[in-house]
C-alpha atoms as a PDB file:
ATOM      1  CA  UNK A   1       0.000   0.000   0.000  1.00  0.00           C
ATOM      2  CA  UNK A   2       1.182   3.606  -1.053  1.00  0.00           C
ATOM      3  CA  UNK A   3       0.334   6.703   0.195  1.00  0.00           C
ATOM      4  CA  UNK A   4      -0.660   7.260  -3.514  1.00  0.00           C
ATOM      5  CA  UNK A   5      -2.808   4.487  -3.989  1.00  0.00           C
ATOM      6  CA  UNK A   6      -4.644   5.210  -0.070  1.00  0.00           C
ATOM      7  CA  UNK A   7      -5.241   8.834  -1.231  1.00  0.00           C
ATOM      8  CA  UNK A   8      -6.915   7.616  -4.863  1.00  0.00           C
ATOM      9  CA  UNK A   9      -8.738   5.529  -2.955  1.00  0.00           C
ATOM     10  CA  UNK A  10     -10.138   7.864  -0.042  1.00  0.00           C
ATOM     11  CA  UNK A  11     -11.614  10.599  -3.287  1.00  0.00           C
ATOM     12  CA  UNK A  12     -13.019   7.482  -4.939  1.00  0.00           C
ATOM     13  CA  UNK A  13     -15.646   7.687  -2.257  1.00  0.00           C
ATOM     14  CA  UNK A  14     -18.652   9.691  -3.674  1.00  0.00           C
ATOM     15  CA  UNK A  15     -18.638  13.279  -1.993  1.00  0.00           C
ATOM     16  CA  UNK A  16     -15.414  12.928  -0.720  1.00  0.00           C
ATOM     17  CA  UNK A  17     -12.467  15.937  -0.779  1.00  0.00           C
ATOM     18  CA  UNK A  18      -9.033  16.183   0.639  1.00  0.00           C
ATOM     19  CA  UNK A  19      -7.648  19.088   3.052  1.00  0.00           C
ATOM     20  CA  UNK A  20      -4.941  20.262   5.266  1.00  0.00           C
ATOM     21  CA  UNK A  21      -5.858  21.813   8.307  1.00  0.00           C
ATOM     22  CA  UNK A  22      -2.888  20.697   9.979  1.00  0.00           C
ATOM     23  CA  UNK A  23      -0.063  21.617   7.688  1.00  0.00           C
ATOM     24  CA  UNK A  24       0.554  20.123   4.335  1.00  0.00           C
ATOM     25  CA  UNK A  25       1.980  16.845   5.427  1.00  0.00           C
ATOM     26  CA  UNK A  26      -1.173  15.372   6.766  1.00  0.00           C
ATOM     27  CA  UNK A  27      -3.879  14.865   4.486  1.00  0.00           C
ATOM     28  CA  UNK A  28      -7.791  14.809   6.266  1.00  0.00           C
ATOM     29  CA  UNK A  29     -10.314  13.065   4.207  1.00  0.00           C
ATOM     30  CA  UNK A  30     -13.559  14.355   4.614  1.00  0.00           C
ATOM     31  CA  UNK A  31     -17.540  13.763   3.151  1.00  0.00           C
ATOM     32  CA  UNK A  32     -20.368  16.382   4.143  1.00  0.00           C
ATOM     33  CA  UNK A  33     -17.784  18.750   5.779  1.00  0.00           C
ATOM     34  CA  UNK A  34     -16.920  15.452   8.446  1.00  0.00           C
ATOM     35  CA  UNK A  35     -13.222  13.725   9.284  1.00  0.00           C
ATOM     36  CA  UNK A  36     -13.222   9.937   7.799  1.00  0.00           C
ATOM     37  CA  UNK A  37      -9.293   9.747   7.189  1.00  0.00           C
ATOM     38  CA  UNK A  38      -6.523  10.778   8.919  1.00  0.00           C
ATOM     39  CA  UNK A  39      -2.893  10.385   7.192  1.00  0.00           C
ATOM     40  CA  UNK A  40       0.184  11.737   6.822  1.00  0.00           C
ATOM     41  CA  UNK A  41       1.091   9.982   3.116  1.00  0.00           C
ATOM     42  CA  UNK A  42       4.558  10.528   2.813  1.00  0.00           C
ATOM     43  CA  UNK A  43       5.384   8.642   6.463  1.00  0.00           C
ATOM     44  CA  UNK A  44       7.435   6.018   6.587  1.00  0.00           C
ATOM     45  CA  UNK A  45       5.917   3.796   7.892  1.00  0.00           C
ATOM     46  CA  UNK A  46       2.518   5.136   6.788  1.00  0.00           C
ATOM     47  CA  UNK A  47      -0.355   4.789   8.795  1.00  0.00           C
ATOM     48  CA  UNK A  48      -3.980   6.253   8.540  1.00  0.00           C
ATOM     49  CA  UNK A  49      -6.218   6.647  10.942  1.00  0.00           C
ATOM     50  CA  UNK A  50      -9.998   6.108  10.761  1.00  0.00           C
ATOM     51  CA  UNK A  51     -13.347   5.935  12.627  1.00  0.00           C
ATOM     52  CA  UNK A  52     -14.678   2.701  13.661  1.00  0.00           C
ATOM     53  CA  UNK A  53     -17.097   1.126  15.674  1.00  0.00           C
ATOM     54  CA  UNK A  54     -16.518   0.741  19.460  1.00  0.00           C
ATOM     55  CA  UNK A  55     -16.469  -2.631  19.918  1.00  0.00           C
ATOM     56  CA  UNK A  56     -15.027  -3.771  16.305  1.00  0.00           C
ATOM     57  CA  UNK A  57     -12.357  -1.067  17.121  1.00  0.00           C
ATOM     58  CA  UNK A  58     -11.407  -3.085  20.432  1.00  0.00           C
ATOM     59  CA  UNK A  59     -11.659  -6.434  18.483  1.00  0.00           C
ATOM     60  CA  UNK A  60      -9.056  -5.452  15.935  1.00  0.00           C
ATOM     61  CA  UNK A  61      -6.657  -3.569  18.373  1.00  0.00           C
ATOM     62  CA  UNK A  62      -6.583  -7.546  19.918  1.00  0.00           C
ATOM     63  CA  UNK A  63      -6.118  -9.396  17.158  1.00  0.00           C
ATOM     64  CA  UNK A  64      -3.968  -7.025  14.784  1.00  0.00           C
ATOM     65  CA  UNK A  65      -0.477  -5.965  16.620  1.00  0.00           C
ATOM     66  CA  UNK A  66      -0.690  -3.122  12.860  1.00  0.00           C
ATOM     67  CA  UNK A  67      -3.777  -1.423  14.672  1.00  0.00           C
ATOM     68  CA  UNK A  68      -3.957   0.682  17.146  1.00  0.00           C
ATOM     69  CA  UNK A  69      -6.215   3.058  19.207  1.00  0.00           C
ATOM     70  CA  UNK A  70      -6.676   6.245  17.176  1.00  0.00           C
ATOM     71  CA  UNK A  71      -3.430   8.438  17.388  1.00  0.00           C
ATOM     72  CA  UNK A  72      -4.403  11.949  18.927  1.00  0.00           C
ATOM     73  CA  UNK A  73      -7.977  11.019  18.379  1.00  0.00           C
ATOM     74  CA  UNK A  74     -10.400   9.653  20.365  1.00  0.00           C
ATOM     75  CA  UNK A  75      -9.052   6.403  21.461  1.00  0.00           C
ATOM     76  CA  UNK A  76     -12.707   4.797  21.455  1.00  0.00           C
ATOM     77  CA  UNK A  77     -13.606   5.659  18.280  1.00  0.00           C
ATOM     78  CA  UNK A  78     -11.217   6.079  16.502  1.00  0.00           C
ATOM     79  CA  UNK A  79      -8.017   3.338  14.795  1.00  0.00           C
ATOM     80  CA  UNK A  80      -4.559   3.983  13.464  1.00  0.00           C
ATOM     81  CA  UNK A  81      -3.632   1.307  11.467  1.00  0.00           C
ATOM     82  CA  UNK A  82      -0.060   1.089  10.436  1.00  0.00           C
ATOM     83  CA  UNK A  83       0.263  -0.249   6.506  1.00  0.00           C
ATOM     84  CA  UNK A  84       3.528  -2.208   6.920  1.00  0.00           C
ATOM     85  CA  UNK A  85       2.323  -4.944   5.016  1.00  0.00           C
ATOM     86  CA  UNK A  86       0.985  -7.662   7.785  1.00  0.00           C
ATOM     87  CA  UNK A  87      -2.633  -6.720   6.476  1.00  0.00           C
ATOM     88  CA  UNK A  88      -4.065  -7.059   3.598  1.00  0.00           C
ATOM     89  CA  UNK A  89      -4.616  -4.265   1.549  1.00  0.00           C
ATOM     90  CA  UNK A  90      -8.440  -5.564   0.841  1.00  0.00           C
ATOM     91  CA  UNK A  91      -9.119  -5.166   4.543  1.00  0.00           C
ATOM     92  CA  UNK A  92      -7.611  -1.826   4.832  1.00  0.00           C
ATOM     93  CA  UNK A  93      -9.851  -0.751   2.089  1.00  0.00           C
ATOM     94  CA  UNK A  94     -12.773  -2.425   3.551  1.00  0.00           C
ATOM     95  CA  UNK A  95     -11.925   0.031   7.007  1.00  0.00           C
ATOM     96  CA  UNK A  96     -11.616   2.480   5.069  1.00  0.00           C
ATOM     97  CA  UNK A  97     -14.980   2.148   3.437  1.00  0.00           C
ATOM     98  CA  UNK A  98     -16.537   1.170   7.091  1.00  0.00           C
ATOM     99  CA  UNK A  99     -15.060   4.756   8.023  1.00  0.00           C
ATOM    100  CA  UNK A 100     -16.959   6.325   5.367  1.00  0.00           C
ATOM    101  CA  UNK A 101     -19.777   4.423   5.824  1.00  0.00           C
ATOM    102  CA  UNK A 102     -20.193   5.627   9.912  1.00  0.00           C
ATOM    103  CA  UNK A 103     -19.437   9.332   8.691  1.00  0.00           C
ATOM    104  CA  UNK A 104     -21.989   9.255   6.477  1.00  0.00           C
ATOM    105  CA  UNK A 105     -24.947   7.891   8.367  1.00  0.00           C
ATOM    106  CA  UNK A 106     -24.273  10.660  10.767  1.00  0.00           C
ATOM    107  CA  UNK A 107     -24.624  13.356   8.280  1.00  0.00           C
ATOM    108  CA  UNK A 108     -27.722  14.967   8.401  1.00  0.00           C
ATOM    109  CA  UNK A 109     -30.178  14.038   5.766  1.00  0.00           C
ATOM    110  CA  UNK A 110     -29.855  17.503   4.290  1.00  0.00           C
ATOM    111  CA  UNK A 111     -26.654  16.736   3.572  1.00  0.00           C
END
């Protein structure tokens, strides 16, 4: 997994944009105006956080030594998942998408 190839992926996602509103190294993903990826793309190792359910949050954090509670977020709802290559990259797409997906269903219908 690049940084490249997580950022295509994140604006795949219908609605979604890319800004910087903590300096130009870390890229925010956001849909409806809302935080669904966290990641600083040229990091070595790189590592993105996202929002995820409570309890599948804890789940993964104990089976997955590559995730971990949400870096400078909030720990319950949030993961950082390191991409050094122990998951697949399916799966990381697939959190990705579940981060999306929780973001979304929050929006207000307006929106």
């Amino acid at each position: 997994m690049t940084g490249d190839r997580l950022r295509q992926r994140c604006l795949e996602l219908a609605g979604s944009t890319e800004e910087f509103p903590f300096g130009e190294q870390t890229s925010v993903f956001k849909v409806g105006g809302k935080m669904f990826a966290l990641s600083s793309l040229r990091s070595r190792p790189l590592r993105v956080s996202l929002k995820c359910e409570p309890e599948f949050a804890e789940a993964l954090r104990l089976t997955y030594d590559a995730i971990q509670p949400g870096y400078h977020l909030n720990k319950r709802h949030w993961i950082t998942v390191t991409l050094d290559g122990s998951l697949p990259d399916g799966m990381v797409f697939d959190l990705l998408e579940d981060s999306y997906d929780l973001v979304v269903a929050g929006l207000p219908a307006r929106r």
